[in-house]
Protein backbone atom coordinates (compact mmCIF):
# COMPACT_ATOMS: atom_id res chain seq x y z
CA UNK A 1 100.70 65.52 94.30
CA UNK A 2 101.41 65.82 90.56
CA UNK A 3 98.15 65.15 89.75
CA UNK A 4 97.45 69.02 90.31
CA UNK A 5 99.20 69.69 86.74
CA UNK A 6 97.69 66.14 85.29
CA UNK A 7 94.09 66.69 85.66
CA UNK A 8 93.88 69.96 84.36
CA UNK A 9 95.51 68.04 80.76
CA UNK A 10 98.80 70.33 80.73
CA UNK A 11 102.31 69.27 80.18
CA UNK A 12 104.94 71.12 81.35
CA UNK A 13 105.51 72.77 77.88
CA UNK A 14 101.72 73.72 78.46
CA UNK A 15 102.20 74.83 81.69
CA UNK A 16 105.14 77.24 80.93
CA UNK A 17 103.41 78.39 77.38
CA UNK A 18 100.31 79.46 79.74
CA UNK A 19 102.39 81.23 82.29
CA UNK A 20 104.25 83.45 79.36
CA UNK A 21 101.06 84.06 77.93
CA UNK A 22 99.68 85.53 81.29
CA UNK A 23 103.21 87.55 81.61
CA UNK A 24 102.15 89.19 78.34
CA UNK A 25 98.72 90.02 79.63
CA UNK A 26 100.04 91.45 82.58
CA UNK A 27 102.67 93.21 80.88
CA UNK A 28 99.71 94.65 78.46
CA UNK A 29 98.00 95.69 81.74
CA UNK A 30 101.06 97.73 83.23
CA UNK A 31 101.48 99.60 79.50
CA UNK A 32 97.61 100.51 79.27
CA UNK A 33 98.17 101.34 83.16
CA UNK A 34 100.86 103.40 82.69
CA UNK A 35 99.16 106.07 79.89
CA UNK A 36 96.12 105.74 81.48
CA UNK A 37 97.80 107.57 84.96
CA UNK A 38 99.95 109.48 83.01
CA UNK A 39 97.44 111.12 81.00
CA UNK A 40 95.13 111.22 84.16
CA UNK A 41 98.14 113.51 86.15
CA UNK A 42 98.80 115.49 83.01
CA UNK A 43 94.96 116.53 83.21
CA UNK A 44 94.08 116.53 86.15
CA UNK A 45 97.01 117.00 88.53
CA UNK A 46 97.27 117.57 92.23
CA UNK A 47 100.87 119.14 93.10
CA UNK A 48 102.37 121.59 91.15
CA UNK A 49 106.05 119.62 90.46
CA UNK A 50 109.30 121.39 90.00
CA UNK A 51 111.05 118.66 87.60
CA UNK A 52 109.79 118.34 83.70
CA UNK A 53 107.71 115.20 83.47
CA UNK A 54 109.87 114.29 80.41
CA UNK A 55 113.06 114.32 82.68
CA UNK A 56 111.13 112.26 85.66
CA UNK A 57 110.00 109.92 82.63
CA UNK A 58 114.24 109.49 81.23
CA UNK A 59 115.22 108.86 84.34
CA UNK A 60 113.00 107.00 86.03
CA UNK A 61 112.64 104.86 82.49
CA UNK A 62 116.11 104.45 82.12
CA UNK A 63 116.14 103.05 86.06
CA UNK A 64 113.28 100.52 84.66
CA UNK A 65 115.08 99.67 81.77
CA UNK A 66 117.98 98.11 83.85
CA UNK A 67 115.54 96.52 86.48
CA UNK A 68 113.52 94.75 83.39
CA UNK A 69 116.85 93.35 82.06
CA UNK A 70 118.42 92.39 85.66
CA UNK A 71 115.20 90.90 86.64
CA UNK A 72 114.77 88.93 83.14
CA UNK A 73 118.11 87.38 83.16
CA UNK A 74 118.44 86.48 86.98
CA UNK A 75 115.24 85.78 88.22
CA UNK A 76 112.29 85.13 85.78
CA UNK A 77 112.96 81.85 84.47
CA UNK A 78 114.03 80.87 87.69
CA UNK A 79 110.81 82.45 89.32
CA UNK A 80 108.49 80.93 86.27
CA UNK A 81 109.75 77.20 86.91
CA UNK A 82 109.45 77.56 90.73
CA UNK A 83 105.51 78.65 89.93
CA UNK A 84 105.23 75.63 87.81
CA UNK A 85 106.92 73.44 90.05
CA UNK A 86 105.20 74.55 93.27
CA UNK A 87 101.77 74.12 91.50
CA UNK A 88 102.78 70.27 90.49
CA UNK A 89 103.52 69.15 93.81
CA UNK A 90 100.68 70.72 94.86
CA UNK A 91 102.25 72.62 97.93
CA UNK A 92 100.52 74.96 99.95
CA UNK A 93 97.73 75.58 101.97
CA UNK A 94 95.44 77.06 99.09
CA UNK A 95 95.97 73.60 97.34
CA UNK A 96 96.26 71.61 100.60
CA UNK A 97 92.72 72.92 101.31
CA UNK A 98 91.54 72.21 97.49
CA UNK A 99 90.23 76.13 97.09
CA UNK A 100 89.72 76.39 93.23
CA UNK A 101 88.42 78.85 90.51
CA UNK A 102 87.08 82.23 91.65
CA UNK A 103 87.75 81.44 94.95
CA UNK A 104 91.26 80.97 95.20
CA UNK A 105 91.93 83.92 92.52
CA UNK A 106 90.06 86.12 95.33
CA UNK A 107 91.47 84.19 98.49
CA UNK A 108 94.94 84.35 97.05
CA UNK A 109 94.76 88.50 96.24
CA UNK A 110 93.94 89.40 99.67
CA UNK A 111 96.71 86.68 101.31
CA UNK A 112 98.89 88.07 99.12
CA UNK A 113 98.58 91.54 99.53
CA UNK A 114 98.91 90.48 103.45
CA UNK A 115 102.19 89.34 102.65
CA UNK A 116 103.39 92.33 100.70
CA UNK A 117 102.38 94.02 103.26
CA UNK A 118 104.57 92.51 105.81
CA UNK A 119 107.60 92.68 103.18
CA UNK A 120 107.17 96.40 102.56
CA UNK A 121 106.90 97.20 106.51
CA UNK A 122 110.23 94.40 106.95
CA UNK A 123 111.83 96.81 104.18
CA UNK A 124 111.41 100.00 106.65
CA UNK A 125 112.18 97.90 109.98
CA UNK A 126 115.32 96.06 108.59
CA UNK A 127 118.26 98.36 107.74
CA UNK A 128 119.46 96.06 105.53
CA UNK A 129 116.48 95.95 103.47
CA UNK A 130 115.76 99.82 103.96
CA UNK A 131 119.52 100.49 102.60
CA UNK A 132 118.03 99.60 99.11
CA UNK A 133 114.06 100.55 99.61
CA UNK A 134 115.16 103.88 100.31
CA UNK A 135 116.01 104.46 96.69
CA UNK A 136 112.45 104.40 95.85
CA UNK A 137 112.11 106.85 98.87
CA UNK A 138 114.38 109.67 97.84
CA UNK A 139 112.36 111.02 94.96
CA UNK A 140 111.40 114.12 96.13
CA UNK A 141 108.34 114.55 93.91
CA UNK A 142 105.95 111.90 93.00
CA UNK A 143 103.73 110.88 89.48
CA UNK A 144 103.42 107.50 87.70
CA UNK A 145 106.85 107.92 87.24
CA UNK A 146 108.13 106.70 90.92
CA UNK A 147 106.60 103.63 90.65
CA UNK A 148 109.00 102.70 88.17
CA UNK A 149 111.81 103.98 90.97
CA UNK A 150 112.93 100.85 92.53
CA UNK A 151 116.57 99.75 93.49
CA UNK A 152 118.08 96.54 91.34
CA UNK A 153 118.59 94.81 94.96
CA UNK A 154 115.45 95.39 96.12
CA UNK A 155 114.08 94.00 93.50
CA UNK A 156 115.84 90.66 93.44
CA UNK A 157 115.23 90.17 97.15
CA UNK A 158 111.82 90.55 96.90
CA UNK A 159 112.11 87.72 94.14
CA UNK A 160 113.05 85.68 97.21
CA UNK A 161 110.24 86.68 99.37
CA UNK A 162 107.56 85.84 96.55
CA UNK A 163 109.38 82.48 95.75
CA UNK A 164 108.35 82.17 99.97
CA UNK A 165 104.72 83.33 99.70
CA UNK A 166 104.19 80.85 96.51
CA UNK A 167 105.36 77.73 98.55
CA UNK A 168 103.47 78.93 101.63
CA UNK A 169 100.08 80.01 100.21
CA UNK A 170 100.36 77.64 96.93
CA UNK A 171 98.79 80.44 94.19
CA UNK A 172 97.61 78.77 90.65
CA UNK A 173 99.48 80.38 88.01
CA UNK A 174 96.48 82.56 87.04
CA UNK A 175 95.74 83.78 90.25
CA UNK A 176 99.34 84.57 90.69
CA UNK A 177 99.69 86.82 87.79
CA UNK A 178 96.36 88.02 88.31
CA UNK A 179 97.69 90.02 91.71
CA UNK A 180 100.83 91.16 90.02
CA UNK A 181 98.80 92.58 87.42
CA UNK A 182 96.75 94.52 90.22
CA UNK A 183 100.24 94.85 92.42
CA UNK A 184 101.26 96.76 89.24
CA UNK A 185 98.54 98.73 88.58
CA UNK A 186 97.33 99.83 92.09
CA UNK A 187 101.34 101.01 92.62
CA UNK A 188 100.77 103.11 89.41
CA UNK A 189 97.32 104.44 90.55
CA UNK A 190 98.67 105.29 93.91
CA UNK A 191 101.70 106.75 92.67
CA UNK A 192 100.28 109.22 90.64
CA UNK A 193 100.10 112.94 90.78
CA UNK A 194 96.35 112.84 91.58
CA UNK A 195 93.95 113.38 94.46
CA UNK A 196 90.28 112.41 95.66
CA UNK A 197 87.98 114.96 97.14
CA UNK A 198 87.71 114.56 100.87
CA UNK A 199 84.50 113.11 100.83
CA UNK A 200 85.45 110.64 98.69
CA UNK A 201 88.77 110.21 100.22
CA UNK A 202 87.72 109.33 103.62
CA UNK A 203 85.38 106.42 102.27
CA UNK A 204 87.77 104.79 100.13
CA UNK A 205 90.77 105.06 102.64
CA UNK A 206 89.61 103.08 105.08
CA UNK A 207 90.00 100.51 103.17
CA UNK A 208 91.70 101.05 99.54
CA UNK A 209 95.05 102.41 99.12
CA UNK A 210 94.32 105.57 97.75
CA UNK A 211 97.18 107.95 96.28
CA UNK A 212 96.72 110.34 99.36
CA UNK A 213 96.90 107.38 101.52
CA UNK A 214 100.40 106.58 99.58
CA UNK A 215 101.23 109.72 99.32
CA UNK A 216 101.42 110.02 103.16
CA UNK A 217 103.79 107.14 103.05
CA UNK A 218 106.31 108.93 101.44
CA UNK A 219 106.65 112.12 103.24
CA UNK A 220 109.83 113.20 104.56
CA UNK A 221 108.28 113.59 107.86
CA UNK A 222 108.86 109.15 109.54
CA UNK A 223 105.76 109.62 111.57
CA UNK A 224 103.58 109.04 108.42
CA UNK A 225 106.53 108.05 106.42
CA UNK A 226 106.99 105.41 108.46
CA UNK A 227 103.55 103.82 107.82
CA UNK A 228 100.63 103.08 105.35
CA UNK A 229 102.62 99.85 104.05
CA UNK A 230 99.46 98.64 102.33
CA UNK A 231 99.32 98.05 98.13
CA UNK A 232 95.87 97.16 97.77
CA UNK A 233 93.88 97.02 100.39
CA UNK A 234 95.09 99.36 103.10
CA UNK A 235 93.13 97.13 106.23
CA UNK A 236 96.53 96.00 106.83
CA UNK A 237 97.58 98.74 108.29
CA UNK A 238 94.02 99.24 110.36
CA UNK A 239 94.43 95.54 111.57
CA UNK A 240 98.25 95.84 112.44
CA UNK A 241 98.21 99.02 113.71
CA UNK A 242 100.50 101.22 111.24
CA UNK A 243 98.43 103.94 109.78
CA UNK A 244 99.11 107.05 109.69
CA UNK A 245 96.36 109.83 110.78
CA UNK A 246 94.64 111.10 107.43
CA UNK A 247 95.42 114.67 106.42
CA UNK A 248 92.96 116.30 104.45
CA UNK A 249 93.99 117.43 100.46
CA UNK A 250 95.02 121.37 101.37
CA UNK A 251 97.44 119.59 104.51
CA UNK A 252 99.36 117.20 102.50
CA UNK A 253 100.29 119.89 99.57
CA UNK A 254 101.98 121.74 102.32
CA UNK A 255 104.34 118.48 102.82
CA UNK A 256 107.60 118.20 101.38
CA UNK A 257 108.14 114.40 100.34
CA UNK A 258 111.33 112.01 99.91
CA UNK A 259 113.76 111.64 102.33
CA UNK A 260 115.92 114.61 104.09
CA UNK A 261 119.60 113.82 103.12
CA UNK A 262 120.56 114.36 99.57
CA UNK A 263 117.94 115.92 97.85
CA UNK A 264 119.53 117.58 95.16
CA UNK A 265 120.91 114.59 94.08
CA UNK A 266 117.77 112.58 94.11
CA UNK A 267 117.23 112.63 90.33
CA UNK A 268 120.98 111.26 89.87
CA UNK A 269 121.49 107.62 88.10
CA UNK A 270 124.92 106.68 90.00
CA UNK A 271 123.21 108.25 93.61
CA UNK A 272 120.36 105.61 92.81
CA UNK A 273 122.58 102.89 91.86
CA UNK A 274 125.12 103.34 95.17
CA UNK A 275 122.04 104.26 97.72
CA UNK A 276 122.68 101.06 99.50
CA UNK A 277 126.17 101.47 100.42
CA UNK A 278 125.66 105.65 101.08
CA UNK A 279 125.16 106.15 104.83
CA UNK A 280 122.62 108.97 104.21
CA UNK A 281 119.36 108.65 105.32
CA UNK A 282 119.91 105.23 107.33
CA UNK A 283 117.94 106.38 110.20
CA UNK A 284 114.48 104.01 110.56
CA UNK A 285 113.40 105.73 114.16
CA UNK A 286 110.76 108.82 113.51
CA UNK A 287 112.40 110.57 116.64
CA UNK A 288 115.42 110.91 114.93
CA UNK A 289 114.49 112.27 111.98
CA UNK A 290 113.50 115.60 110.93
CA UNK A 291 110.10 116.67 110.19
CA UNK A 292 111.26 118.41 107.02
CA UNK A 293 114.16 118.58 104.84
CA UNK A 294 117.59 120.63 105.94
């Protein structure tokens, strides 16, 4: 099935040249993403937040920082020549069916964002998983910032679970880094301190993940904390059955978010770092957890 690589007249140098160029443009997309959101809260902001946005940004940077050079040494190269290799066998069913060009960029970012919808749900079912995803969880405000709140572990299983959905679905390389570009920016976007009007709101949530819709996710109350797993398109959650009811703008101000154990340590680097072996907030049932914080 080599042929896949062959007719398109790339070598392998080629091939891995073209993948780092695509890294860069998606790394340009999550910088211009990034202001763009940040100047967009600064503006026009929809929660009044206790902790200085240049604190969130040190911290929360700092916690990036270490992800970016954990994930670089461990898991990109390894992750780049799986892509390649993948592609030149020709495995999965996106190849096995022969979808090409716009069609298979569009096919693969909506069976994608199935699957990372079924990871982020396994990460709240599993306690194993949810011993690391709950670091992103315990940030008890949210902005731009949070998206760049993620656990080192989490993020190198999840390296796993992509290397998975690449030999199962079979993405080209462009259409690959296309949907991390949009992974990227839609987590920004829906991390951010802003909100829609309600008209708007109730359009686009349907079937968008909106910030509200997000922002319901990460409540400290599990019965909508403990749903609205979509990224990009929040059907997923329509079609599986894990949506949360909406709340209108004025409701969800009145909601404290993060988790209830710990809170005053929730901007701390070595509580982030040790939040999978900490046996606070291991509960994953909604009936056994508190509404709102103690």
């Amino acid at each position: 099935m080599s042929h896949v690589i062959k007719n398109q007249g790339l070598s392998d140098i080629d091939q891995y040249q073209m993948d780092l160029d695509l890294d860069t443009g998606r790394l340009v997309v999550f910088v211009a993403g990034f202001v763009f959101f940040l100047s967009l809260e600064h503006f026009a902001f929809a929660h009044h937040q206790t902790q200085s946005k240049i604190f969130r940004l040190a911290i929360h940077g700092f916690m990036a920082g270490i992800n970016t050079v954990i994930v670089r040494i461990l898991t990109f190269v390894p992750m780049l020549a799986w892509l390649v290799y993948v592609e030149q066998q020709g495995w999965g069913i996106a190849r096995w069916i022969g979808f090409t060009g716009w069609l298979e960029f569009v096919l693969s970012i909506i069976v994608l964002d199935a699957f990372d919808y079924f990871w982020h749900r396994a990460n709240h079912r599993v306690p194993f998983l949810w011993r690391f995803h709950k670091a992103h969880h315990s940030d008890t405000e949210m902005d731009v910032t949070t998206a760049l709140r993620f656990h080192p572990g989490e993020l190198l299983l999840s390296t796993l679970a992509k290397a998975c959905w690449v030999v199962i679905w079979g993405p080209s390389a462009i259409a690959w880094f296309l949907f991390e570009a949009l992974v990227s920016l839609c987590a920004q976007g829906h991390h951010s301190n802003w909100d829609l009007p309600d008209s708007i709101e109730s359009r686009l949530n349907p079937w968008f993940v909106t910030p509200r819709f997000h922002a319901t996710h990460h409540l400290v109350n599990r019965r909508y904390g403990d749903a609205n797993f979509s990224t990009i398109f929040s059907i997923w959650d329509k079609l599986f059955r894990s949506s949360a009811a909406p709340l209108r703008s004025a409701e969800i101000q009145q909601l404290p978010l993060g988790l209830p154990d710990n809170r005053t340590q929730s901007m701390s680097l070595m509580n982030w770092l040790t939040e999978p072996v900490k046996q606070s907030n291991l509960s994953l049932s909604p009936d056994s957890i508190p509404d709102s914080p103690n």
